[in-house]
N, C-alpha and C. Protein backbone atom coordinates (compact mmCIF):
# COMPACT_ATOMS: atom_id res chain seq x y z
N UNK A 1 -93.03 154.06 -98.96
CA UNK A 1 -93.84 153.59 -97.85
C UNK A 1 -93.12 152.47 -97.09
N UNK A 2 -92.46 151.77 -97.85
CA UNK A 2 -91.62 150.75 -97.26
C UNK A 2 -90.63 150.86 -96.60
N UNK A 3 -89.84 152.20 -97.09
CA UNK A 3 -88.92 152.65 -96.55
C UNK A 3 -89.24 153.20 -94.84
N UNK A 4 -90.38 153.93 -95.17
CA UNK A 4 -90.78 154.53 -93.80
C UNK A 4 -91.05 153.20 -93.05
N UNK A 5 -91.66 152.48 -93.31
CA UNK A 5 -92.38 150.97 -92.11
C UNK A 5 -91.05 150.75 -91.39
N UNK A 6 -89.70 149.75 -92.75
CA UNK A 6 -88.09 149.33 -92.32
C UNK A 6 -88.06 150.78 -91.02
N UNK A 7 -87.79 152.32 -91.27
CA UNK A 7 -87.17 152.94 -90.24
C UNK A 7 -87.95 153.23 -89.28
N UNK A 8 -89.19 153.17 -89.50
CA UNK A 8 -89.76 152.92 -87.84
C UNK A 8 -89.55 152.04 -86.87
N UNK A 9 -89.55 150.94 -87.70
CA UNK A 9 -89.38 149.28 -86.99
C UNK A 9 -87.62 149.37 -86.28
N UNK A 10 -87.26 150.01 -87.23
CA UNK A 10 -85.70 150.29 -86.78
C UNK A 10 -85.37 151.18 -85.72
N UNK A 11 -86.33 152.45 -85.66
CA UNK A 11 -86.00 153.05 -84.39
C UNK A 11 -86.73 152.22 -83.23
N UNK A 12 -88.01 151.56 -83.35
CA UNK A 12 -88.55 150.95 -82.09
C UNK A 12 -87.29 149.70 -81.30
N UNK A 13 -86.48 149.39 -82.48
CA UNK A 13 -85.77 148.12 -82.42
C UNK A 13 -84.88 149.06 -81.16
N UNK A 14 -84.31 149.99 -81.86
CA UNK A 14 -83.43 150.83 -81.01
C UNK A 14 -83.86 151.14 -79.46
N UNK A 15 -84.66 151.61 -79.71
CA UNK A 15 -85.31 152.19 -78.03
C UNK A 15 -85.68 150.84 -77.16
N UNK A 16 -86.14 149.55 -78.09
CA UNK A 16 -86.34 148.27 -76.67
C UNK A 16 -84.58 147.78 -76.58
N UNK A 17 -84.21 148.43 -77.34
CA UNK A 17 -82.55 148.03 -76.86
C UNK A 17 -82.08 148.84 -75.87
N UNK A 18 -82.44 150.26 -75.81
CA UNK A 18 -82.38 151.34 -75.25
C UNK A 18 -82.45 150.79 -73.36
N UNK A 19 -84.09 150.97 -73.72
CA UNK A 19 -84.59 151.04 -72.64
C UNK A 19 -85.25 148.90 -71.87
N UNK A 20 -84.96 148.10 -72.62
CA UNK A 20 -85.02 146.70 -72.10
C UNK A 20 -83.90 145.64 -72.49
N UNK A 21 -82.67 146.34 -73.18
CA UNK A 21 -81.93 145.75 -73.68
C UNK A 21 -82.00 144.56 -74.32
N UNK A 22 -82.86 144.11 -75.26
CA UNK A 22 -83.70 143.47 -75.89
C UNK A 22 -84.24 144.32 -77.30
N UNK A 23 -83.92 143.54 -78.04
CA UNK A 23 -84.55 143.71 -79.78
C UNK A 23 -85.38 142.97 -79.76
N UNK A 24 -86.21 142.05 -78.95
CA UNK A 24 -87.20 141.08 -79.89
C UNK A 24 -88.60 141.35 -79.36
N UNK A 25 -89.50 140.93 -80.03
CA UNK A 25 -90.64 141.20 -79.90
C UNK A 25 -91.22 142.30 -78.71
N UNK A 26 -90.90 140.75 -77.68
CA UNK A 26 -91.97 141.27 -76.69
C UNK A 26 -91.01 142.99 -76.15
N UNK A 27 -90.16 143.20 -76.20
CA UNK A 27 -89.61 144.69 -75.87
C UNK A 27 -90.04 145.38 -76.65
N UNK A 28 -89.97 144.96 -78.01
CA UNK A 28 -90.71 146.32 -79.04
C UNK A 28 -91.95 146.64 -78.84
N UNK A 29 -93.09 145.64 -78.66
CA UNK A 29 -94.23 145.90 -78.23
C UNK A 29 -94.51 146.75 -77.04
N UNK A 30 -93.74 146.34 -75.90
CA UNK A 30 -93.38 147.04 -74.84
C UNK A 30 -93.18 148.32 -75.21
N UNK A 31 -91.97 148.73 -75.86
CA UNK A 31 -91.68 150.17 -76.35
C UNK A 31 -93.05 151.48 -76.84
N UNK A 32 -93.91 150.32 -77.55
CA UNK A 32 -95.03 151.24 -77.87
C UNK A 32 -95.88 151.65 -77.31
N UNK A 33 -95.71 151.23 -75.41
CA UNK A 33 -96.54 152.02 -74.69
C UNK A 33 -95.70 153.22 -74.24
N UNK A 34 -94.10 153.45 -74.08
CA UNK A 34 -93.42 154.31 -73.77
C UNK A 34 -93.03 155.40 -74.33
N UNK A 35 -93.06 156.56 -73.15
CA UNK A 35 -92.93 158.36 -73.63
C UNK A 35 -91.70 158.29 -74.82
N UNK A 36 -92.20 159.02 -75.72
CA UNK A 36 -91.58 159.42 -76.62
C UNK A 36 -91.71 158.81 -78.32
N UNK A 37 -92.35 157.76 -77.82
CA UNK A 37 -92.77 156.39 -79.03
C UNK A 37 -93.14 157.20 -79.82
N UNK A 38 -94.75 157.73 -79.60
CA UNK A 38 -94.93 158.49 -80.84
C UNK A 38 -94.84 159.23 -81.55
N UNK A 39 -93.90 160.34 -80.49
CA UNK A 39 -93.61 161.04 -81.76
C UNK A 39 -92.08 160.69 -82.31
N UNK A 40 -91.67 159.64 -82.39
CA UNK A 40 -90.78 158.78 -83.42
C UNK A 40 -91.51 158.79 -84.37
N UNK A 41 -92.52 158.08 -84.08
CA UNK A 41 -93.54 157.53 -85.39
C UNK A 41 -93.74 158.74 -85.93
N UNK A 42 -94.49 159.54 -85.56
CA UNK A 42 -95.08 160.94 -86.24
C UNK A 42 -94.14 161.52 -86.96
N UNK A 43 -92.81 161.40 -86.40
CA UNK A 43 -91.61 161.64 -87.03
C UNK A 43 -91.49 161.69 -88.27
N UNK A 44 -91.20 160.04 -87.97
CA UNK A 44 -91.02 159.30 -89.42
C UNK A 44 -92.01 159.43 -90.63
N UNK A 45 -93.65 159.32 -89.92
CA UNK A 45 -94.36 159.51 -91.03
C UNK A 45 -94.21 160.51 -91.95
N UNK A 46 -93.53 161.95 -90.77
CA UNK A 46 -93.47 163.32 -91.74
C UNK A 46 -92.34 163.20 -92.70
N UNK A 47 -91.82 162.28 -91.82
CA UNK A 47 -90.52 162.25 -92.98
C UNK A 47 -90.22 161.57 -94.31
N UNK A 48 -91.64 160.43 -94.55
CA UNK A 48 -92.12 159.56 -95.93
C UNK A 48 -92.97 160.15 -96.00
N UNK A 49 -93.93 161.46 -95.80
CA UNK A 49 -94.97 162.04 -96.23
C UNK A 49 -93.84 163.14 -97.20
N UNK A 50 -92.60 163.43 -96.83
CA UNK A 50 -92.13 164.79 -97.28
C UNK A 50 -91.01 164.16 -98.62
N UNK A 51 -90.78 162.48 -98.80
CA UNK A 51 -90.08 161.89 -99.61
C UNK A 51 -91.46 161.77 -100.62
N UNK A 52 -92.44 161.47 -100.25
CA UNK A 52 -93.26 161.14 -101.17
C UNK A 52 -94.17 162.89 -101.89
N UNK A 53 -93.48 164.03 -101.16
CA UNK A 53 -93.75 165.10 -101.51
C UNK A 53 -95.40 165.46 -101.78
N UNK A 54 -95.48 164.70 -100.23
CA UNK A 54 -97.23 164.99 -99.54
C UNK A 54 -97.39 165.69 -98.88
N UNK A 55 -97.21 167.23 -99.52
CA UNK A 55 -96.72 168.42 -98.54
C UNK A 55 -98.09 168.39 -97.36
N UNK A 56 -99.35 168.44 -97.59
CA UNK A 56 -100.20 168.71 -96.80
C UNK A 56 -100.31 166.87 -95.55
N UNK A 57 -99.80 166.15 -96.06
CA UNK A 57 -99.80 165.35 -94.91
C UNK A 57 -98.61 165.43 -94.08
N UNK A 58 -97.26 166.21 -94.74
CA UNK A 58 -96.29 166.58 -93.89
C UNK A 58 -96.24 167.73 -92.92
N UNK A 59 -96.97 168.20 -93.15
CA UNK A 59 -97.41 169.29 -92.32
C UNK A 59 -98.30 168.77 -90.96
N UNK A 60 -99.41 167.71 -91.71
CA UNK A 60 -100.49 167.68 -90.53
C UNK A 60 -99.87 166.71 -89.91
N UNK A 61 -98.67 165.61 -90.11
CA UNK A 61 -97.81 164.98 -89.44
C UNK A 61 -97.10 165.95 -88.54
N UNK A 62 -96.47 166.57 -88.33
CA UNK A 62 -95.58 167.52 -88.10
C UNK A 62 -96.65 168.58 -86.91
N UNK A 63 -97.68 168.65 -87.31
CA UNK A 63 -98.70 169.46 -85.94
C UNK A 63 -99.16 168.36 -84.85
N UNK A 64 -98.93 166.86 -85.60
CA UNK A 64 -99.77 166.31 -84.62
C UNK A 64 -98.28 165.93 -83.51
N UNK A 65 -97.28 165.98 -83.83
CA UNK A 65 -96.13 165.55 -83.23
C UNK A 65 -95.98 166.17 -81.80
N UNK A 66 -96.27 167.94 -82.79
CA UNK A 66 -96.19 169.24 -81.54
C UNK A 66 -97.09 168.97 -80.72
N UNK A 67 -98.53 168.48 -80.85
CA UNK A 67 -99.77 168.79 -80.15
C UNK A 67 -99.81 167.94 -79.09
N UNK A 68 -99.54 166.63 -79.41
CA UNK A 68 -99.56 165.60 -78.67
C UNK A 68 -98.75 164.70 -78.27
N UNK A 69 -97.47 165.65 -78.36
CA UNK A 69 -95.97 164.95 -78.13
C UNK A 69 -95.23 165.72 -77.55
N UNK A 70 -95.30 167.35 -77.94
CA UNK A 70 -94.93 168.31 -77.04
C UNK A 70 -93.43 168.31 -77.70
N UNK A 71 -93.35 168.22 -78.87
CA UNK A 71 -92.10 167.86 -79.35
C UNK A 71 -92.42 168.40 -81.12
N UNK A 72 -91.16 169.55 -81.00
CA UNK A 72 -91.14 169.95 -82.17
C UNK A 72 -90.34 169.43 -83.25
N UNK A 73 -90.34 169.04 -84.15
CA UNK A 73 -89.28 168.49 -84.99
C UNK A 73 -89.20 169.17 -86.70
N UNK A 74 -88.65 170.08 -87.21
CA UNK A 74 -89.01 170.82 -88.29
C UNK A 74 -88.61 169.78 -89.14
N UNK A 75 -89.14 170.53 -90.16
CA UNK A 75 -90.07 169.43 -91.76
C UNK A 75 -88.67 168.43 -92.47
N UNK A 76 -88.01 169.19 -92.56
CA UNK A 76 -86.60 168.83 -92.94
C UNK A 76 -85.76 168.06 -92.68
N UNK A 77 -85.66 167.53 -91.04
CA UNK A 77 -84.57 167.11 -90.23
C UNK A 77 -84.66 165.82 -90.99
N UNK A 78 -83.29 165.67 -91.01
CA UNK A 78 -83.08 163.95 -91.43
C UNK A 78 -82.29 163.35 -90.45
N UNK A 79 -82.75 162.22 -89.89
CA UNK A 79 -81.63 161.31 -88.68
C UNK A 79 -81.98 159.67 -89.77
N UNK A 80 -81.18 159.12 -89.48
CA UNK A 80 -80.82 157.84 -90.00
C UNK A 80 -81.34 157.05 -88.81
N UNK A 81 -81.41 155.19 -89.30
CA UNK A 81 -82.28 154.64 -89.04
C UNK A 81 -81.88 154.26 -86.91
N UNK A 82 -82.47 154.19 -86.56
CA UNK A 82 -82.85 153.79 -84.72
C UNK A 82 -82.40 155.12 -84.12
N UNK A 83 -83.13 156.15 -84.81
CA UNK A 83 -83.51 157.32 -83.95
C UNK A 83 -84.13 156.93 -82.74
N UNK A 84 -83.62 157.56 -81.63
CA UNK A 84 -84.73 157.26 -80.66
C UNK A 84 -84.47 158.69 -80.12
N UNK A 85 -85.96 158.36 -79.48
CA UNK A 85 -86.52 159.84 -78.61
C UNK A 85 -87.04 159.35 -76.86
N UNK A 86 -85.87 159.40 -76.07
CA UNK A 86 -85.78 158.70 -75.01
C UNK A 86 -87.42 159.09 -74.49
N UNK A 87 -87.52 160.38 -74.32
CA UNK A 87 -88.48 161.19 -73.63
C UNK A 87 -88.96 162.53 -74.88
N UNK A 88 -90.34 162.82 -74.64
CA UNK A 88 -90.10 163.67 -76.35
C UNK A 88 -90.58 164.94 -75.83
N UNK A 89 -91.05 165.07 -74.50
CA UNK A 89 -91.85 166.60 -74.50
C UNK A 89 -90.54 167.77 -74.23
N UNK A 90 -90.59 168.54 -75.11
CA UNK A 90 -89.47 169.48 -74.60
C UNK A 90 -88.72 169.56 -76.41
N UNK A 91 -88.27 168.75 -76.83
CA UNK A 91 -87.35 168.38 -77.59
C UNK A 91 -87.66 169.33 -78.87
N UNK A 92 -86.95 170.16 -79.26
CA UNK A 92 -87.07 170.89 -80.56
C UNK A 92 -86.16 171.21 -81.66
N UNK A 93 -86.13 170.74 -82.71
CA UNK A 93 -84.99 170.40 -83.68
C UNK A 93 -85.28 170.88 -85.15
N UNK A 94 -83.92 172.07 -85.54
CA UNK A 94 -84.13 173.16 -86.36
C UNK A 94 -84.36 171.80 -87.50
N UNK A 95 -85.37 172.30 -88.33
CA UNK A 95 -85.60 171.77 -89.95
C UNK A 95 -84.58 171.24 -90.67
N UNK A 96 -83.36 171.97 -90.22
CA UNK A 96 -82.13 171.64 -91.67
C UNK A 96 -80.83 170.84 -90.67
N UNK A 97 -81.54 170.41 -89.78
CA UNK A 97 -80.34 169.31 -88.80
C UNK A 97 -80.21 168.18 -89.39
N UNK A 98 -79.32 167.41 -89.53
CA UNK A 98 -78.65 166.42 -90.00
C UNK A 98 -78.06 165.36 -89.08
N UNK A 99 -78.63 164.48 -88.80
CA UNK A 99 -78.20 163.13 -87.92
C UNK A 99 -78.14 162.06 -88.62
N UNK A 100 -77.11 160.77 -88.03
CA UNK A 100 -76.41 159.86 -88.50
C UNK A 100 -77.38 158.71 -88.20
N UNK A 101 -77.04 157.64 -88.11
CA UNK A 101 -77.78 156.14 -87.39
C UNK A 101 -77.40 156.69 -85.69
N UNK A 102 -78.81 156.06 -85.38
CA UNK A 102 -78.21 155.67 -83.47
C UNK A 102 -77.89 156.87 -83.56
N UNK A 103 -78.78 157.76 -83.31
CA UNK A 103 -78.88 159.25 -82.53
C UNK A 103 -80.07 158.74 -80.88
N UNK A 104 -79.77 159.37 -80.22
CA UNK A 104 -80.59 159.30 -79.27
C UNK A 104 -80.46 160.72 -78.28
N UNK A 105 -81.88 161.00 -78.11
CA UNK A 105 -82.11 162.53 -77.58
C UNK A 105 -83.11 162.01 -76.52
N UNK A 106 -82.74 162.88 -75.13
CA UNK A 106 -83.68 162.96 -74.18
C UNK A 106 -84.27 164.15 -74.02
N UNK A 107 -85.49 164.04 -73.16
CA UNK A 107 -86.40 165.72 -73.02
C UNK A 107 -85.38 166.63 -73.23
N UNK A 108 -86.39 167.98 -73.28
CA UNK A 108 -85.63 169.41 -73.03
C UNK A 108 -84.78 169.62 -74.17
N UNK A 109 -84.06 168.42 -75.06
CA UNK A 109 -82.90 169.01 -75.96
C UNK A 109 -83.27 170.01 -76.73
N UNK A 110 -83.02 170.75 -77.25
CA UNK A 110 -82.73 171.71 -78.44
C UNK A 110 -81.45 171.44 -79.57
N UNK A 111 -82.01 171.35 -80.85
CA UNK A 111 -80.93 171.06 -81.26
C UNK A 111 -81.12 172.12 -82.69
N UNK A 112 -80.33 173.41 -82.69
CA UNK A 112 -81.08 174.80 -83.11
C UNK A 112 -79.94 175.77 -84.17
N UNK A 113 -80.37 176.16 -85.39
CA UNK A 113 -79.71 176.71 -86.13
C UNK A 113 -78.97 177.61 -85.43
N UNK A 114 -77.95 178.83 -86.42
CA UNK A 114 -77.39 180.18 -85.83
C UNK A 114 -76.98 180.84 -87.52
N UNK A 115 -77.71 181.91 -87.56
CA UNK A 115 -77.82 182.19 -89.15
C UNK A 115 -77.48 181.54 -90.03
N UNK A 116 -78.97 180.66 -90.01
CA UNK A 116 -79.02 179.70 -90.75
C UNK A 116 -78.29 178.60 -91.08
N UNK A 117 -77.41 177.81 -89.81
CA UNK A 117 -76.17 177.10 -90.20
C UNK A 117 -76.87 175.94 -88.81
N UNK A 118 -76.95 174.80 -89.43
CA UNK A 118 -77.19 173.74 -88.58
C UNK A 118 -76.56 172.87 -87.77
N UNK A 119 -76.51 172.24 -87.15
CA UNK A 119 -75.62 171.13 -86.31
C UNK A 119 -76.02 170.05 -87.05
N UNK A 120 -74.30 169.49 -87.25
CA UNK A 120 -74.73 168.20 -87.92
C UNK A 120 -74.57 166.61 -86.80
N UNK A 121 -75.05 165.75 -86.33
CA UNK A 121 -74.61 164.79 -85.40
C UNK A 121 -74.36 163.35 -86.45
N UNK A 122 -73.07 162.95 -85.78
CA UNK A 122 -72.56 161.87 -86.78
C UNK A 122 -73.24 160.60 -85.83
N UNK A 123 -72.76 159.22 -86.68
CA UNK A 123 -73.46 158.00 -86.14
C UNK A 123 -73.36 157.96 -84.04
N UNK A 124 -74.40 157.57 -83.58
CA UNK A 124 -74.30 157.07 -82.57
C UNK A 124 -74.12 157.99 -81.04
N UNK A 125 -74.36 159.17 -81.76
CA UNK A 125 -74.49 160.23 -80.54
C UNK A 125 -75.53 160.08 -79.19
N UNK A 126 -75.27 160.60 -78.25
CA UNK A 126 -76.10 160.72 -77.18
C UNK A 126 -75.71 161.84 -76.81
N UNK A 127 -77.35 162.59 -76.56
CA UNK A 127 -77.43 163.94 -76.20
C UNK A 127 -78.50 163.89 -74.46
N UNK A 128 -77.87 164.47 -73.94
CA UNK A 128 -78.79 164.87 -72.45
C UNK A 128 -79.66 165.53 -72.35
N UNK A 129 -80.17 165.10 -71.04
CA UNK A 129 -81.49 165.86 -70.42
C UNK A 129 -81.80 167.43 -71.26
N UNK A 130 -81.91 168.66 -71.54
CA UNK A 130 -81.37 169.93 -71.20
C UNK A 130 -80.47 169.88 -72.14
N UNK A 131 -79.46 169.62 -72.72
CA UNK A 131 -78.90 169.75 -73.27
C UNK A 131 -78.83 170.74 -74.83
N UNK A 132 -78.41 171.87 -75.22
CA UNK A 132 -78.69 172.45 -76.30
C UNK A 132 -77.18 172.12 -76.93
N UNK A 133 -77.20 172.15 -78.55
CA UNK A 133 -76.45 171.97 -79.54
C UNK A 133 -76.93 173.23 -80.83
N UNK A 134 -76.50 174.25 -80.53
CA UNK A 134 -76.39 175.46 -81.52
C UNK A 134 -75.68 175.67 -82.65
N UNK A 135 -76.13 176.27 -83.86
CA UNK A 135 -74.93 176.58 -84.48
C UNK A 135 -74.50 175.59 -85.60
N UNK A 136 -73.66 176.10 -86.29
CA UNK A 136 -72.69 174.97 -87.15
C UNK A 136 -71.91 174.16 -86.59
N UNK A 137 -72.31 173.35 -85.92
CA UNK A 137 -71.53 172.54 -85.50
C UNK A 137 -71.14 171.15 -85.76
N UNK A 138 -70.60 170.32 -85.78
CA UNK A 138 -70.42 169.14 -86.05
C UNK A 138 -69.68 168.19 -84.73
N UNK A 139 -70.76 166.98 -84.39
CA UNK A 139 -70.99 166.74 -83.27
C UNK A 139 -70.02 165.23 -84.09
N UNK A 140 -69.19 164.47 -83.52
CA UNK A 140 -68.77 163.02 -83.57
C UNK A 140 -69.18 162.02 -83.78
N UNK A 141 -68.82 160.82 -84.50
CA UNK A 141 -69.76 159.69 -83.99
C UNK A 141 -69.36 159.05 -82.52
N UNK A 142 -70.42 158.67 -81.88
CA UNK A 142 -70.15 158.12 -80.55
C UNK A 142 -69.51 159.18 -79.31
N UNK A 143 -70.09 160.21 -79.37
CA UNK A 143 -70.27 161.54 -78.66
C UNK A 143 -71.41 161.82 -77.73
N UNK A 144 -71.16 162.10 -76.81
CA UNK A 144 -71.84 161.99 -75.75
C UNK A 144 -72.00 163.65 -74.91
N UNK A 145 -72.80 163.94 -74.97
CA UNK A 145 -73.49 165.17 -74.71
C UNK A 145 -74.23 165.36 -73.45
N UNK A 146 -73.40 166.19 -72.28
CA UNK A 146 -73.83 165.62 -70.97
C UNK A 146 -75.69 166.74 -70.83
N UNK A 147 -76.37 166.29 -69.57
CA UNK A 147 -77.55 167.25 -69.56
C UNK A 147 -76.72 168.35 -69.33
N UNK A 148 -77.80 169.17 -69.68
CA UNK A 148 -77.86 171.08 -69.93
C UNK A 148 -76.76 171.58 -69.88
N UNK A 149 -75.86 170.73 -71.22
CA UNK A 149 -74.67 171.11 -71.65
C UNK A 149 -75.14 171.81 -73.07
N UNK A 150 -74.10 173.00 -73.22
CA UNK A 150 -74.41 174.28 -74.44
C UNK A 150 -73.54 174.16 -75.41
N UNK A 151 -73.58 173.43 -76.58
CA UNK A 151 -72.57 172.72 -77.14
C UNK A 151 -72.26 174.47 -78.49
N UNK A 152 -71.32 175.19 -78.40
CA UNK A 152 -71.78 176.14 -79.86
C UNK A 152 -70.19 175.64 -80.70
N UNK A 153 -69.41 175.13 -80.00
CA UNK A 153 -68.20 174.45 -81.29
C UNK A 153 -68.09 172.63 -81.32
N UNK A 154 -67.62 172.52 -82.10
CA UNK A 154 -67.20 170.83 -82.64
C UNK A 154 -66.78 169.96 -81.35
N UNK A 155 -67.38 168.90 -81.90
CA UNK A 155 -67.09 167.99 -80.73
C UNK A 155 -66.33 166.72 -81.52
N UNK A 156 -65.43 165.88 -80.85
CA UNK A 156 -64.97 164.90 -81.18
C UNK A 156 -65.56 163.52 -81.48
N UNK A 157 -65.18 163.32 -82.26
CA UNK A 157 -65.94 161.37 -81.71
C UNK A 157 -65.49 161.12 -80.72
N UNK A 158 -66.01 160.25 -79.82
CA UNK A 158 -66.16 159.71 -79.12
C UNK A 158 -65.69 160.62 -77.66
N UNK A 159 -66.14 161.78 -78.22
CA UNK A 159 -65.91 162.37 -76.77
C UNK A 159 -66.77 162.14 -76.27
N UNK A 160 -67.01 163.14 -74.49
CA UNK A 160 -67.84 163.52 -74.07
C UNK A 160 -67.88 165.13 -73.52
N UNK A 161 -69.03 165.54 -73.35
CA UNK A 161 -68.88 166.83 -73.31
C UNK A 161 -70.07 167.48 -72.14
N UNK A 162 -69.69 168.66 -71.45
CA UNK A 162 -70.23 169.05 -70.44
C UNK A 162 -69.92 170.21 -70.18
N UNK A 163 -71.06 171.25 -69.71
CA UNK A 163 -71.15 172.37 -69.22
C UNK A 163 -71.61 173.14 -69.83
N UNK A 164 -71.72 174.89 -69.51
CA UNK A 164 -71.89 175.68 -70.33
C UNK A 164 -71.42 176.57 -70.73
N UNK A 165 -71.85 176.64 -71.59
CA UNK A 165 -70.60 177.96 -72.79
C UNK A 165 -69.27 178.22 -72.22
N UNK A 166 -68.78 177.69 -72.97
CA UNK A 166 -68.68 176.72 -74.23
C UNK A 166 -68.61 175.03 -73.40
N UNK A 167 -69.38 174.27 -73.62
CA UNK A 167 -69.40 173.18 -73.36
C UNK A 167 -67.79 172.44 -73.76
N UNK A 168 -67.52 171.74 -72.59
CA UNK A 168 -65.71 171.37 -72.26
C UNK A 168 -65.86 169.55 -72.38
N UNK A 169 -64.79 169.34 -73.21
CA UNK A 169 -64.74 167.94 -73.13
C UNK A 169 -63.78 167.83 -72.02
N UNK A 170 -64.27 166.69 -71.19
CA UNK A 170 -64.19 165.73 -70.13
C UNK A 170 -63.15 164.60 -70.03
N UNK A 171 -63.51 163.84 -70.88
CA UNK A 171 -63.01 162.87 -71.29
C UNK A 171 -63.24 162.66 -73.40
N UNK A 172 -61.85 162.08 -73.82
CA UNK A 172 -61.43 161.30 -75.23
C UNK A 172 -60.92 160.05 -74.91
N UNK A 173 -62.04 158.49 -74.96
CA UNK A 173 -61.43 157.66 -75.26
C UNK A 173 -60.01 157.04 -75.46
N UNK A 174 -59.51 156.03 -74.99
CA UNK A 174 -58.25 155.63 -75.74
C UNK A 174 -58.96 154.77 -76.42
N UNK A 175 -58.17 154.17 -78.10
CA UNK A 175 -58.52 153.47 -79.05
C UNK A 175 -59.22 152.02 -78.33
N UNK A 176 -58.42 151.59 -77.11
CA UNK A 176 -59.03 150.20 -76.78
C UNK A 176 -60.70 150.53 -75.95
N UNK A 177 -60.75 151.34 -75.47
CA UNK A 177 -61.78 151.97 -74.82
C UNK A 177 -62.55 151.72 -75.98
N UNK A 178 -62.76 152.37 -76.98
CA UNK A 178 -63.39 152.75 -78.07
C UNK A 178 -63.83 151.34 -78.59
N UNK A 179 -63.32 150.47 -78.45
CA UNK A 179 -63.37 149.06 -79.28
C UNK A 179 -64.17 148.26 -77.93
C-alpha cells in the first residue's frame, strides 16, 4: 500500500514538472485537476491491487480507468516510478509492456503486442501525440517518439524518431548534447 501511495506521489511529482515545471506543492495539487491525472491514479491502484493479488479490485480498477478515462491500460503493464499520462483518452497499452522511470505518453498512443511479443521502453522516453510502438521492440532510454510515428524495430537511446513504417531516426545526440 505504501508502495503504491510513494509511486503515485511520484508520478504526480512528474507531471507538475511536466506540465508547471515545479515539484512542489502548489503544482502537484494543480496537477490533480489535469487530463490524464486519473487515470495515473487508477493506474497505479490496479497496479498495488494486482501486487497485493486483489484480482477482483484489479479488474474493477482497470474498468474504471477505461470508463472514465477513455484509456486502456492492460492488467500487467509495469512502468516505473513518474509515469505520466500527458493526456489519457485514446491511450492503449498491451498487458505485458514493460517501461522504465520517466516514461511519458500523450493521447492516441498505442503501445501494442505482435504475437505475443511486447515493446519494452527504457528510462525516460517520450512518446507522441498518435504515435504507435508495435511489436518486440526495445525503445532507449531518453528516446523520443515523434506524433503518429509507427515504431515496429529498435530504437536508440537517446534518439529521436519519426514517421511511418518503419519509423526513421532523425537525429542521435552527440555525448555532450546528451549531458
Amino acid at each position: 500500500m505504501l508502495r503504491t501511495a510513494r509511486l503515485i506521489l511520484s508520478d504526480l511529482r512528474a507531471k507538475a514538472e511536466w506540465c508547471y515545471e515545479s515539484g512542489r506543492w502548489p503544482a502537484v495539487v494543480k496537477v490533480l485537476l489535469t487530463d490524464g491525472t486519473p487515470a495515473m491514479i487508477w493506474y497505479r491502484l490496479m497496479q498495488g491491487a494486482r501486487r497485493w493479488r486483489l484480482a477482483p479490485l484489479e479488474m474493477l480498477f482497470n474498468r474504471c480507468n477505461t470508463i472514465f478515462c477513455g484509456c486502456i491500460i492492460g492488467r500487467g503493464a509495469e512502468f516505473g516510478p513518474g509515469f505520466v499520462l500527458i493526456h489519457s483518452i485514446g491511450v492503449v497499452i498491451n498487458g505485458t509492456v514493460r517501461g522504465g522511470a520517466g516514461v511519458k505518453l500523450e493521447h492516441q498512443v498505442t503501445i501494442g503486442a505482435e504475437k505475443r511479443q511486447s515493446p519494452v521502453l527504457g528510462d525516460g522516453v517520450f512518446v507522441g501525440a498518435g504515435a504507435k510502438i508495435i511489436g518486440p521492440v526495445t525503445i532507449g532510454a531518453g528516446a523520443k517518439i515523434g506524433a503518429n510515428a509507427v515504431v515496429v524495430k529498435d530504437v536508440p537511446s537517446h534518439a529521436t524518431v519519426v514517421g511511418i513504417p518503419p519509423a526513421q531516426v532523425v537525429k542521435i545526440p552527440t555525448h555532450e548534447e546528451i549531458e
